[in-house]
C-alpha atoms as a PDB file:
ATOM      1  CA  UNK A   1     201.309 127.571  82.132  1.00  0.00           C
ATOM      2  CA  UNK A   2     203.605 124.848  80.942  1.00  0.00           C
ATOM      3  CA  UNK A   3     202.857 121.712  78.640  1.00  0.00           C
ATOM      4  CA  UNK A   4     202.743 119.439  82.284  1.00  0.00           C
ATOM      5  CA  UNK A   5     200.338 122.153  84.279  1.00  0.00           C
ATOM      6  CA  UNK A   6     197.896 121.589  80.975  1.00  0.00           C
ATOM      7  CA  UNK A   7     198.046 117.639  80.867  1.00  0.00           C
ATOM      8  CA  UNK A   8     197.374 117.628  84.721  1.00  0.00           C
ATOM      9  CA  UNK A   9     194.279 119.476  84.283  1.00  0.00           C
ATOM     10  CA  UNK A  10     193.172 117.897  80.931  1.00  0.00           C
ATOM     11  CA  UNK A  11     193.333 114.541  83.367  1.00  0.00           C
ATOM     12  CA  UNK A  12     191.430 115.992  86.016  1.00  0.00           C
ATOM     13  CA  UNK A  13     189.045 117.890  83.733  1.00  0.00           C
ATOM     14  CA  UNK A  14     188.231 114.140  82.031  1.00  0.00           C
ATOM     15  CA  UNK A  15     188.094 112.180  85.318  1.00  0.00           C
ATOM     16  CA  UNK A  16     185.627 114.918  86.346  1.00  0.00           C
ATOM     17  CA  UNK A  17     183.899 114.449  83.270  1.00  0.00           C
ATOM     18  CA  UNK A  18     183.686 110.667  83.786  1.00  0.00           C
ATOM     19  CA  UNK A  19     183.069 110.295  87.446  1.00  0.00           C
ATOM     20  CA  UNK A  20     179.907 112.938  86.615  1.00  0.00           C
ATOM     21  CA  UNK A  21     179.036 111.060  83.799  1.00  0.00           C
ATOM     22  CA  UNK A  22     178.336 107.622  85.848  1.00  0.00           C
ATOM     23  CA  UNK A  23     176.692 109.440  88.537  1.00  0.00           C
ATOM     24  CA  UNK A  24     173.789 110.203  86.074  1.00  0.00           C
ATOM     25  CA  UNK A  25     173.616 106.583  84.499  1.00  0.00           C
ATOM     26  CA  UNK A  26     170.511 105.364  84.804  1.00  0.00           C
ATOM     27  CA  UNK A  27     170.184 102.134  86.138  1.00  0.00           C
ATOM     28  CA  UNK A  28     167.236  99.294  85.653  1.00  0.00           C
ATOM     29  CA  UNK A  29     166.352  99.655  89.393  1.00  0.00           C
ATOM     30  CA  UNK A  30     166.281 103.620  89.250  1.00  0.00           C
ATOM     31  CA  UNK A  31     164.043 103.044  85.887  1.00  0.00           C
ATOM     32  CA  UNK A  32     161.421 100.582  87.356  1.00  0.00           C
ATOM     33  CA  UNK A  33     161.110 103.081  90.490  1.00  0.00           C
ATOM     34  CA  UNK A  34     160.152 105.561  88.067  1.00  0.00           C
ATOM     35  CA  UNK A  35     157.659 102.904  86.446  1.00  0.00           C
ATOM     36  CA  UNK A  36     156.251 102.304  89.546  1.00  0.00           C
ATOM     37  CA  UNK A  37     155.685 106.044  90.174  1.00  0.00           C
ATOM     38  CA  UNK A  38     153.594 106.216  87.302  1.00  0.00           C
ATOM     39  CA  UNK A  39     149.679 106.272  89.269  1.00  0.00           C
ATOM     40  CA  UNK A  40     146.943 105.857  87.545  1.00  0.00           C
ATOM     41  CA  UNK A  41     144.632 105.593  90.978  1.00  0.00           C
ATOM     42  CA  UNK A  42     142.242 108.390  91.200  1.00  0.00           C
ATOM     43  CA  UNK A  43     139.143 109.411  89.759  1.00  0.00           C
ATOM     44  CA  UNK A  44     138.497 108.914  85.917  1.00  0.00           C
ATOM     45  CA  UNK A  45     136.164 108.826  83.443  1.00  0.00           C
ATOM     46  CA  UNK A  46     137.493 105.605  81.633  1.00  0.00           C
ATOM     47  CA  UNK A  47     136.122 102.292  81.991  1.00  0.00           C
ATOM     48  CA  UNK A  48     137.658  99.617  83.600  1.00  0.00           C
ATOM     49  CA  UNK A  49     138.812  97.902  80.910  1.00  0.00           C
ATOM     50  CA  UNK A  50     140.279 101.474  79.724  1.00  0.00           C
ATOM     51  CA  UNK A  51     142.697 101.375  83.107  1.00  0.00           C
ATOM     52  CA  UNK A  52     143.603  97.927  82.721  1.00  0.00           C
ATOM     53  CA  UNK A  53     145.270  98.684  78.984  1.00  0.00           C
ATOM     54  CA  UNK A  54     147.006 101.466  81.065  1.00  0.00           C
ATOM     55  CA  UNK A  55     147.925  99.494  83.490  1.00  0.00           C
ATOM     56  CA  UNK A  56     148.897  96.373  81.360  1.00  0.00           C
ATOM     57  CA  UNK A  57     151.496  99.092  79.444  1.00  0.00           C
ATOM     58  CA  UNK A  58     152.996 100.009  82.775  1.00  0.00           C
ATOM     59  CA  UNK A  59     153.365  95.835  83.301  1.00  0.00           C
ATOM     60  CA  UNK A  60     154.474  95.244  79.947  1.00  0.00           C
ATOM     61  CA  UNK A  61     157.345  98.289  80.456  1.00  0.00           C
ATOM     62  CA  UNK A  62     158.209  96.626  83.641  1.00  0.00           C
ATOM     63  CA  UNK A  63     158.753  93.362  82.064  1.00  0.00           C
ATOM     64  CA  UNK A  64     160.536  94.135  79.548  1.00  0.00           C
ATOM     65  CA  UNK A  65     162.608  95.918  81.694  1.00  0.00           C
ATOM     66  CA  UNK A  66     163.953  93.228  83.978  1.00  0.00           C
ATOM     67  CA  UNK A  67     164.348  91.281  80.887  1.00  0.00           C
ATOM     68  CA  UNK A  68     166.583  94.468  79.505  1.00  0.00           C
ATOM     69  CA  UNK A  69     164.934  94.838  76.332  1.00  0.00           C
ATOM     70  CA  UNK A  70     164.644  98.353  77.260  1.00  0.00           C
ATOM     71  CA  UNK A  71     163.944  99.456  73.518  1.00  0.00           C
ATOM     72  CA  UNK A  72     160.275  97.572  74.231  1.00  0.00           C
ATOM     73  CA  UNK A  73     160.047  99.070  77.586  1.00  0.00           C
ATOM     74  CA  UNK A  74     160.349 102.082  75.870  1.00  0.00           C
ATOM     75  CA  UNK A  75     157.787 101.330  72.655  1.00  0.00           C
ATOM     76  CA  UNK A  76     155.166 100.124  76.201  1.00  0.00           C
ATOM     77  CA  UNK A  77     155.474 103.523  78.244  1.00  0.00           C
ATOM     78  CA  UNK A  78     155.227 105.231  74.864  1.00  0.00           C
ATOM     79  CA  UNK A  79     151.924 103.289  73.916  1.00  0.00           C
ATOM     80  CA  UNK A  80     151.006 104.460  77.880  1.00  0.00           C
ATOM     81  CA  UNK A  81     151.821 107.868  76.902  1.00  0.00           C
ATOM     82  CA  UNK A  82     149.774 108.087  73.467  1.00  0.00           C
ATOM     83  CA  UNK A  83     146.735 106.371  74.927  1.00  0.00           C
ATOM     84  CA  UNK A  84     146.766 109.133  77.928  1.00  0.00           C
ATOM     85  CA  UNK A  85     146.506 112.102  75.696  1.00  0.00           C
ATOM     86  CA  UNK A  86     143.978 110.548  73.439  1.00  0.00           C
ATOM     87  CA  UNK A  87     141.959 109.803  76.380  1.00  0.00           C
ATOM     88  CA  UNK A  88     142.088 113.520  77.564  1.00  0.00           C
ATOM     89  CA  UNK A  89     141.790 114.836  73.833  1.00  0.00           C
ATOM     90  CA  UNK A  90     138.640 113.216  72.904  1.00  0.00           C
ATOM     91  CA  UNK A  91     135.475 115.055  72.141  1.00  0.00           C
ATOM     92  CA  UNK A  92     134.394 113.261  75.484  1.00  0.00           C
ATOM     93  CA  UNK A  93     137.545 113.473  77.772  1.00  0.00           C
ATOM     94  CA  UNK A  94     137.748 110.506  80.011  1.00  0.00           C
ATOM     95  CA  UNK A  95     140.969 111.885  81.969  1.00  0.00           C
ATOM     96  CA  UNK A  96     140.436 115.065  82.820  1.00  0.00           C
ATOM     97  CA  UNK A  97     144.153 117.698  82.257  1.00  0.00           C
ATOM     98  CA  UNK A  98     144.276 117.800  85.922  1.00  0.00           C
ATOM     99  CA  UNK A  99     144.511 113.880  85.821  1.00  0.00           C
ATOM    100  CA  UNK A 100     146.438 113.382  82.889  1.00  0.00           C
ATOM    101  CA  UNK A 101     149.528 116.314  83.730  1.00  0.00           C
ATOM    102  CA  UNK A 102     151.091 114.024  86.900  1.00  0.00           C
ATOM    103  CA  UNK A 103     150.548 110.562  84.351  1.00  0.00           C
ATOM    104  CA  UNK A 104     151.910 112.588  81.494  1.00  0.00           C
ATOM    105  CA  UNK A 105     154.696 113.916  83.864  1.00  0.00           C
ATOM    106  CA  UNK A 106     155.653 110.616  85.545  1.00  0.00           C
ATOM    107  CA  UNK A 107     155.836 108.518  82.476  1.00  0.00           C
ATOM    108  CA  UNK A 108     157.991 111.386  80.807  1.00  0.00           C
ATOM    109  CA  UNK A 109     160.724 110.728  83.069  1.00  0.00           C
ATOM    110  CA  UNK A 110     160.615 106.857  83.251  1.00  0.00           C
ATOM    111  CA  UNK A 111     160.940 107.113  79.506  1.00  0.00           C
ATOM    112  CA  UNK A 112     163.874 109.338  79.710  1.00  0.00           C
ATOM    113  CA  UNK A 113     165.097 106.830  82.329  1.00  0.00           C
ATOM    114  CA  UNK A 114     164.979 104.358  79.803  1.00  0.00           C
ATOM    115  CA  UNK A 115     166.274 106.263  76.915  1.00  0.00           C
ATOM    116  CA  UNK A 116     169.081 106.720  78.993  1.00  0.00           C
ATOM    117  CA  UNK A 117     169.737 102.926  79.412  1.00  0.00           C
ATOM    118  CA  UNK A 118     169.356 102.450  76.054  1.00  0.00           C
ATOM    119  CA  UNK A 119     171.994 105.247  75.439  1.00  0.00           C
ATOM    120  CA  UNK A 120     174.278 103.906  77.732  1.00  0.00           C
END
């Protein structure tokens, strides 16, 4: 193959490459659908004022979100995350595994939603 048959696909190979690469940005839309995904209807053992913090993360996420400080719509869905597993982890579960796998699930890919904002 000659120096030009190399260069052609070297351009096609990165134009590939970058046309991929913008299909999987994330955008703040695609980020707050996967916020909203996040569900924490359903039958717990936590208090009400226990599924208010939850929910008050998810708002907090969202918020900062449209404001794009997605580094504190990150640290929110994080907080969401940490206060689901110690709310299945305690010596008295109040979020049963079956409850907390689709919470622990959706918020794992909002965050990585975000991350990827953040990324760029």
């Amino acid at each position: 193959m000659n120096a030009a048959g190399l260069s052609t696909i070297g351009v096609v190979t990165l134009f590939a490459l970058l046309v991929g690469g913008c299909a999987e940005a994330a955008t703040v839309s695609e980020c707050e659908d996967k916020i909203d995904e996040v569900s924490i209807t359903g039958t717990y053992n936590a208090d009400t004022a226990t599924i208010a913090g939850l929910n008050s993360k998810l708002e907090g996420a969202s918020l900062a979100l449209v404001q794009e400080d997605f580094k504190n719509a990150l640290g929110e869905l994080g907080a969401f995350q940490t206060k689901v597993n110690q709310l299945r982890e305690g010596s008295e579960p109040k979020i049963s595994e079956k409850d907390a796998a689709p919470l622990l699930e959706d918020v794992g890919r909002a965050m990585e939603c975000v991350q990827a904002l953040i990324d760029g």
